[in-house]
Protein backbone atom coordinates (compact mmCIF):
# COMPACT_ATOMS: atom_id res chain seq x y z
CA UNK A 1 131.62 149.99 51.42
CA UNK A 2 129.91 148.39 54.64
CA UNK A 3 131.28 149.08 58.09
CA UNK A 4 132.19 145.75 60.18
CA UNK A 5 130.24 145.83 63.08
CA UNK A 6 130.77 144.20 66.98
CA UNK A 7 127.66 142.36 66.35
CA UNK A 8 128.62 140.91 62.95
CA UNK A 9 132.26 139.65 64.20
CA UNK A 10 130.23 137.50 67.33
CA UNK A 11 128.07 136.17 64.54
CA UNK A 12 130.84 135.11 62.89
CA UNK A 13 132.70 133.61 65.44
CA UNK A 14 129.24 132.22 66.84
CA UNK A 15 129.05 130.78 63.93
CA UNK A 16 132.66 129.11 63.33
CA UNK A 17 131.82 127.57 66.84
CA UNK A 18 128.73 126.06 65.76
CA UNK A 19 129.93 125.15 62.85
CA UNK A 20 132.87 123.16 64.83
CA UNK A 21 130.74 122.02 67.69
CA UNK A 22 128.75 120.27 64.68
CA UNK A 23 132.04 118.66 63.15
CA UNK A 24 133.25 117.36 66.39
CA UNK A 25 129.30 115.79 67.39
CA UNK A 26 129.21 113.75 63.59
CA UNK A 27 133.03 112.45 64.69
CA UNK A 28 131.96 111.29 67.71
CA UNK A 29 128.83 109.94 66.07
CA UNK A 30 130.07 108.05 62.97
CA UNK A 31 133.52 106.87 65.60
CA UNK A 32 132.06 103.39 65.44
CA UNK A 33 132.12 103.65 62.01
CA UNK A 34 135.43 105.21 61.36
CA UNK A 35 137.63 104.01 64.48
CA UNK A 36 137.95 100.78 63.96
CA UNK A 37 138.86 101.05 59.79
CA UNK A 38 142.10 103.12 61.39
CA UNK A 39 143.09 100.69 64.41
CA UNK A 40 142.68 97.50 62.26
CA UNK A 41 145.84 98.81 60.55
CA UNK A 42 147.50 99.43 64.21
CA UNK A 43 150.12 96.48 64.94
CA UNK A 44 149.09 97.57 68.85
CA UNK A 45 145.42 95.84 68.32
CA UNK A 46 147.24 92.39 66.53
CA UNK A 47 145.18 89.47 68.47
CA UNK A 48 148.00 88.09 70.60
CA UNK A 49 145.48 86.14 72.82
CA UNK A 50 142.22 84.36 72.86
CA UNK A 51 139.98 83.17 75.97
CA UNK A 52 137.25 80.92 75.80
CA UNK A 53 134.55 80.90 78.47
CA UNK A 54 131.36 78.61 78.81
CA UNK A 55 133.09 75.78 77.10
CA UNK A 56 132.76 71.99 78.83
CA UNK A 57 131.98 69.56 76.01
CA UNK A 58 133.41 71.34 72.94
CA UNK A 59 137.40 71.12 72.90
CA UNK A 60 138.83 74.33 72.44
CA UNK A 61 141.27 73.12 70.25
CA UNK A 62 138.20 72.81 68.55
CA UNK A 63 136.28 76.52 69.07
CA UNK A 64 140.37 77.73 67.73
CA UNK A 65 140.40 76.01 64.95
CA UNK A 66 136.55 77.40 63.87
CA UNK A 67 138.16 80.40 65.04
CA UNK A 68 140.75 80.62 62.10
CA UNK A 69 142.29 83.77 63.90
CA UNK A 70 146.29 84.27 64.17
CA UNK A 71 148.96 86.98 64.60
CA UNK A 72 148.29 89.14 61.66
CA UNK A 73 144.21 89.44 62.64
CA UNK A 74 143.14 92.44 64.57
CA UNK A 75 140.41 92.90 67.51
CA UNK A 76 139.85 95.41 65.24
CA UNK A 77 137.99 93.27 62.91
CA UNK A 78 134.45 92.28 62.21
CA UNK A 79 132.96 89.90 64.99
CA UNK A 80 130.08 88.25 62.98
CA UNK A 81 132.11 85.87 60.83
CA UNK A 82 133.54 84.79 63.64
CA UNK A 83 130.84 84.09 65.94
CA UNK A 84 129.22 82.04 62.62
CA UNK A 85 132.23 79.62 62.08
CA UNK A 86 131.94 78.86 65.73
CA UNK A 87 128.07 78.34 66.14
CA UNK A 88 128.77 76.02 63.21
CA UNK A 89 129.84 74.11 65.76
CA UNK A 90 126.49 71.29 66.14
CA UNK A 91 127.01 71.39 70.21
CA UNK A 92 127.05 74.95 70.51
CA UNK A 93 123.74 76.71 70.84
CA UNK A 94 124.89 80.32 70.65
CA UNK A 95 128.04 82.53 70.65
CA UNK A 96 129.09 85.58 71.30
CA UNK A 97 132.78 87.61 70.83
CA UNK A 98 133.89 90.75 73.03
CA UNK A 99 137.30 92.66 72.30
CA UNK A 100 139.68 93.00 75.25
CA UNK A 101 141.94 95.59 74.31
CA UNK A 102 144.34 95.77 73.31
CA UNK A 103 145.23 92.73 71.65
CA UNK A 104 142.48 89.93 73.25
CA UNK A 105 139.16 88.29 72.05
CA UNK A 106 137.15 86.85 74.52
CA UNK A 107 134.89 83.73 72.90
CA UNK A 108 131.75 83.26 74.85
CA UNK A 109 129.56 80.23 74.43
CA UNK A 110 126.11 78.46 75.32
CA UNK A 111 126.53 74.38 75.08
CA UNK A 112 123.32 72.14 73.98
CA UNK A 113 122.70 70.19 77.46
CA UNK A 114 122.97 67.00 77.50
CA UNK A 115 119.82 65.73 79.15
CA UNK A 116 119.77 61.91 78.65
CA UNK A 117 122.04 59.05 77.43
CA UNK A 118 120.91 56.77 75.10
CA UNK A 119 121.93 52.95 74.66
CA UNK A 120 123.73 52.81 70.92
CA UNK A 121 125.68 50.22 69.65
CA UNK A 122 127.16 48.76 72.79
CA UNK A 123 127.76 52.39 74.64
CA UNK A 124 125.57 55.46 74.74
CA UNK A 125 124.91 57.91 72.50
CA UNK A 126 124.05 62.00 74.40
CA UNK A 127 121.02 63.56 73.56
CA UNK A 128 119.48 67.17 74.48
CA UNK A 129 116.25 67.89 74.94
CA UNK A 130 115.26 68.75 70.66
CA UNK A 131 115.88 65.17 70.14
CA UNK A 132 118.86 65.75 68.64
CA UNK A 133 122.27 63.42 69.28
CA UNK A 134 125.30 65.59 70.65
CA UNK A 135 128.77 65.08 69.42
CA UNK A 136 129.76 63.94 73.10
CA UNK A 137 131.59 60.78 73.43
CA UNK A 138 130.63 59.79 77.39
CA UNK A 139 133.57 57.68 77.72
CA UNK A 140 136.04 60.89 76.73
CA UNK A 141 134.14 63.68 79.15
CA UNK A 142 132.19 62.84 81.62
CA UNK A 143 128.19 63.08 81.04
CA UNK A 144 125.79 63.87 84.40
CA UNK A 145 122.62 62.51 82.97
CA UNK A 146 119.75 59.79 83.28
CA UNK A 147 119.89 56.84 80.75
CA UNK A 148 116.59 56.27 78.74
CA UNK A 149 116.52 52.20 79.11
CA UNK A 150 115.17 50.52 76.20
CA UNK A 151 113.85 53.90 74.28
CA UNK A 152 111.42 53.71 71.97
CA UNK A 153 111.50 55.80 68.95
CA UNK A 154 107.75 56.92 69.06
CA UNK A 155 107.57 58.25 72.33
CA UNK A 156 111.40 59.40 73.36
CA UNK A 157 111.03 62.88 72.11
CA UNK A 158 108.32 63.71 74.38
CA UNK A 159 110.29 62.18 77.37
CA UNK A 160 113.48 64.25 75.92
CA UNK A 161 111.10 67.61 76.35
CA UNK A 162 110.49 66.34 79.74
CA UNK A 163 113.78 65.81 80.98
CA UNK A 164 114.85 69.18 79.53
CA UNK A 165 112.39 71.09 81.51
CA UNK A 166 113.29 68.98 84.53
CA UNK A 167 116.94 70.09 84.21
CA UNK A 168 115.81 74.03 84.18
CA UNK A 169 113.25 74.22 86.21
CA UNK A 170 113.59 71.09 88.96
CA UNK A 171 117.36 70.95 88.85
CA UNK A 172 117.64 69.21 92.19
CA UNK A 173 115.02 66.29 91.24
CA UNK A 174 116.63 66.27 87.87
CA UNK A 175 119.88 65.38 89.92
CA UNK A 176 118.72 62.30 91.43
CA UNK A 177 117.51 60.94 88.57
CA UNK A 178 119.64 57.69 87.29
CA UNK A 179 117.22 56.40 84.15
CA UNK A 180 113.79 56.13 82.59
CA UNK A 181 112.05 53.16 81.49
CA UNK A 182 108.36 52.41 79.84
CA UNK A 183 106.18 51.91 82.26
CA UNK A 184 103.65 49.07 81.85
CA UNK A 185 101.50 50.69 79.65
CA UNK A 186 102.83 52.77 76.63
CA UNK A 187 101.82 55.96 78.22
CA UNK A 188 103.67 54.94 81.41
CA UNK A 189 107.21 55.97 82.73
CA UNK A 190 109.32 54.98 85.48
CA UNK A 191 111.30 57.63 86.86
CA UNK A 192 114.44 56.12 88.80
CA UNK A 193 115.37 58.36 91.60
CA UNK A 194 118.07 57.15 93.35
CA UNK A 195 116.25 56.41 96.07
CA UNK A 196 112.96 54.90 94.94
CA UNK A 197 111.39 54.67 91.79
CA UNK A 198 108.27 57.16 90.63
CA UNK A 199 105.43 55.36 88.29
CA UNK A 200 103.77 58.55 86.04
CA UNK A 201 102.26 59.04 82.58
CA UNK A 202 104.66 60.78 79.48
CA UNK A 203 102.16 64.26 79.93
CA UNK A 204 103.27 64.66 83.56
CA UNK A 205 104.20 68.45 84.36
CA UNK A 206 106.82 69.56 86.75
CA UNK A 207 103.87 70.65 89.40
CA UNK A 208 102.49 67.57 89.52
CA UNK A 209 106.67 65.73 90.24
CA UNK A 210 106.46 68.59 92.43
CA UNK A 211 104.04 66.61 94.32
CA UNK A 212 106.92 63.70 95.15
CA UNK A 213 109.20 66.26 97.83
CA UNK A 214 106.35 66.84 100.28
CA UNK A 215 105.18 63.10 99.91
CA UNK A 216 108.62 61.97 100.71
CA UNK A 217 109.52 64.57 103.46
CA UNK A 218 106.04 63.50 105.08
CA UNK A 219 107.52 59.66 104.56
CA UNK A 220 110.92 60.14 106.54
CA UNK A 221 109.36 61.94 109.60
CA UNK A 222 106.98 58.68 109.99
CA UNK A 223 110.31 56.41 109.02
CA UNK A 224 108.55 54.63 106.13
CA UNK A 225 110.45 53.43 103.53
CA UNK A 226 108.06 52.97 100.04
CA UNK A 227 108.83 50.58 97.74
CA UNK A 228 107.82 53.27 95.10
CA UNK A 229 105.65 56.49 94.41
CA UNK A 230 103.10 56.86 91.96
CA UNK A 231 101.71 59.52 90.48
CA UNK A 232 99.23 58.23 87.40
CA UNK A 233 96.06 58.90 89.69
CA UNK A 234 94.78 62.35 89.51
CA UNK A 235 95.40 64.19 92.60
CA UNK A 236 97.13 61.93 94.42
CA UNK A 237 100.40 60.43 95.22
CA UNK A 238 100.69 56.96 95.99
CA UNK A 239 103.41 55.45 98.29
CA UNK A 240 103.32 51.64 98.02
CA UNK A 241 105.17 50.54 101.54
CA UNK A 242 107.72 47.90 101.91
């Protein structure tokens, strides 16, 4: 018969330790897994309240209904069907749902921008910068953007792409611009600021519109007043006077 030893009952408990330390590290591991299988079934995490956040065109009557939460859901529950039947939504470009315990979902969404309005059928139709038409109606919500006068179907997505980078990256330029128009040839724009017009080609970049602030900062400290800039010539800006 073998004799217990004080070094066999500290492996033993050394062991038992280990051996609990390991049970306790998987639960805390695998608690994404298991957690929220038990709180779904907890009336305390019931979605009692919903906030929606980023939303200016899209009613949220509208982002609700897409929704299709009530009463009996639970925070609890999987995000990713949600977030799909709202980004099903044509004017939203993406989505994303955080839980606010203990009983709140907080919607979070990226519109499509607007970047132009387009004559159609006797008002305007909203466009973004893809070339696709918005689900906007301008005379329900009100629509910051330059109108495209007389587009033409061949060249308005490249003039879409340009007004979309003007809105990111020249904001404030993007700002004073009213409405675009063919130039007089059909590589030729008209940009109307609202204070003077800007004659350029469809291929202009945003460092060569760049090139209209220091023109027309140079223009007020002399207190000329051009009847229009234009940009077509390479490397130079030309201010026709009044």
């Amino acid at each position: 018969m073998s004799e217990e030893t004080p070094e066999s009952r500290v492996w033993g408990l050394g062991s038992i330790r280990l051996i609990a330390f390991a049970l306790v590290a998987i639960l805390i591991v695998a608690s994404p897994f298991w957690a929220p299988l038990i709180f779904r079934r907890m009336a305390f995490f019931r979605v009692r309240r919903i906030e929606i956040l980023g939303a200016r065109y899209v009613a949220p009557s509208d982002i609700l209904s897409r929704l299709h939460v009530d009463t009996t859901a639970s925070v609890w529950d999987p995000k990713s069907p949600l977030e799909r039947r709202v980004s099903s939504q044509p004017e939203i470009a993406t989505v994303t749902i955080e839980r606010k315990l203990p009983g709140t979902l907080v919607v979070r969404v990226t519109e499509r921008a607007p970047v132009a309005l387009v004559p159609a059928n006797g008002g305007f139709r909203v466009y973004d910068e893809r070339g696709v038409a918005l689900p906007i109606d301008p005379t329900r919500v009100s629509v910051d953007a330059p109108v495209i006068v007389q587009p033409d179907p061949r060249t308005m997505p490249k003039v879409l792409r340009l007004l979309g980078a003007m809105r990111v990256g020249m904001p404030e330029l993007y700002a004073r611009l009213s409405a675009v128009r063919r130039g007089g040839a059909a590589d030729e724009l008209v940009l109307q600021l609202k204070t003077i017009p800007v004659r350029t080609m469809q291929d202009v970049t945003l460092e060569r519109l760049a090139e209209i602030e220091p023109v027309e900062a140079d223009l007020n400290r002399k207190q000329l007043h051009p009847l229009e800039l234009d940009l077509r010539y390479r490397d130079q800006v030309i201010a026709r006077l009044q």
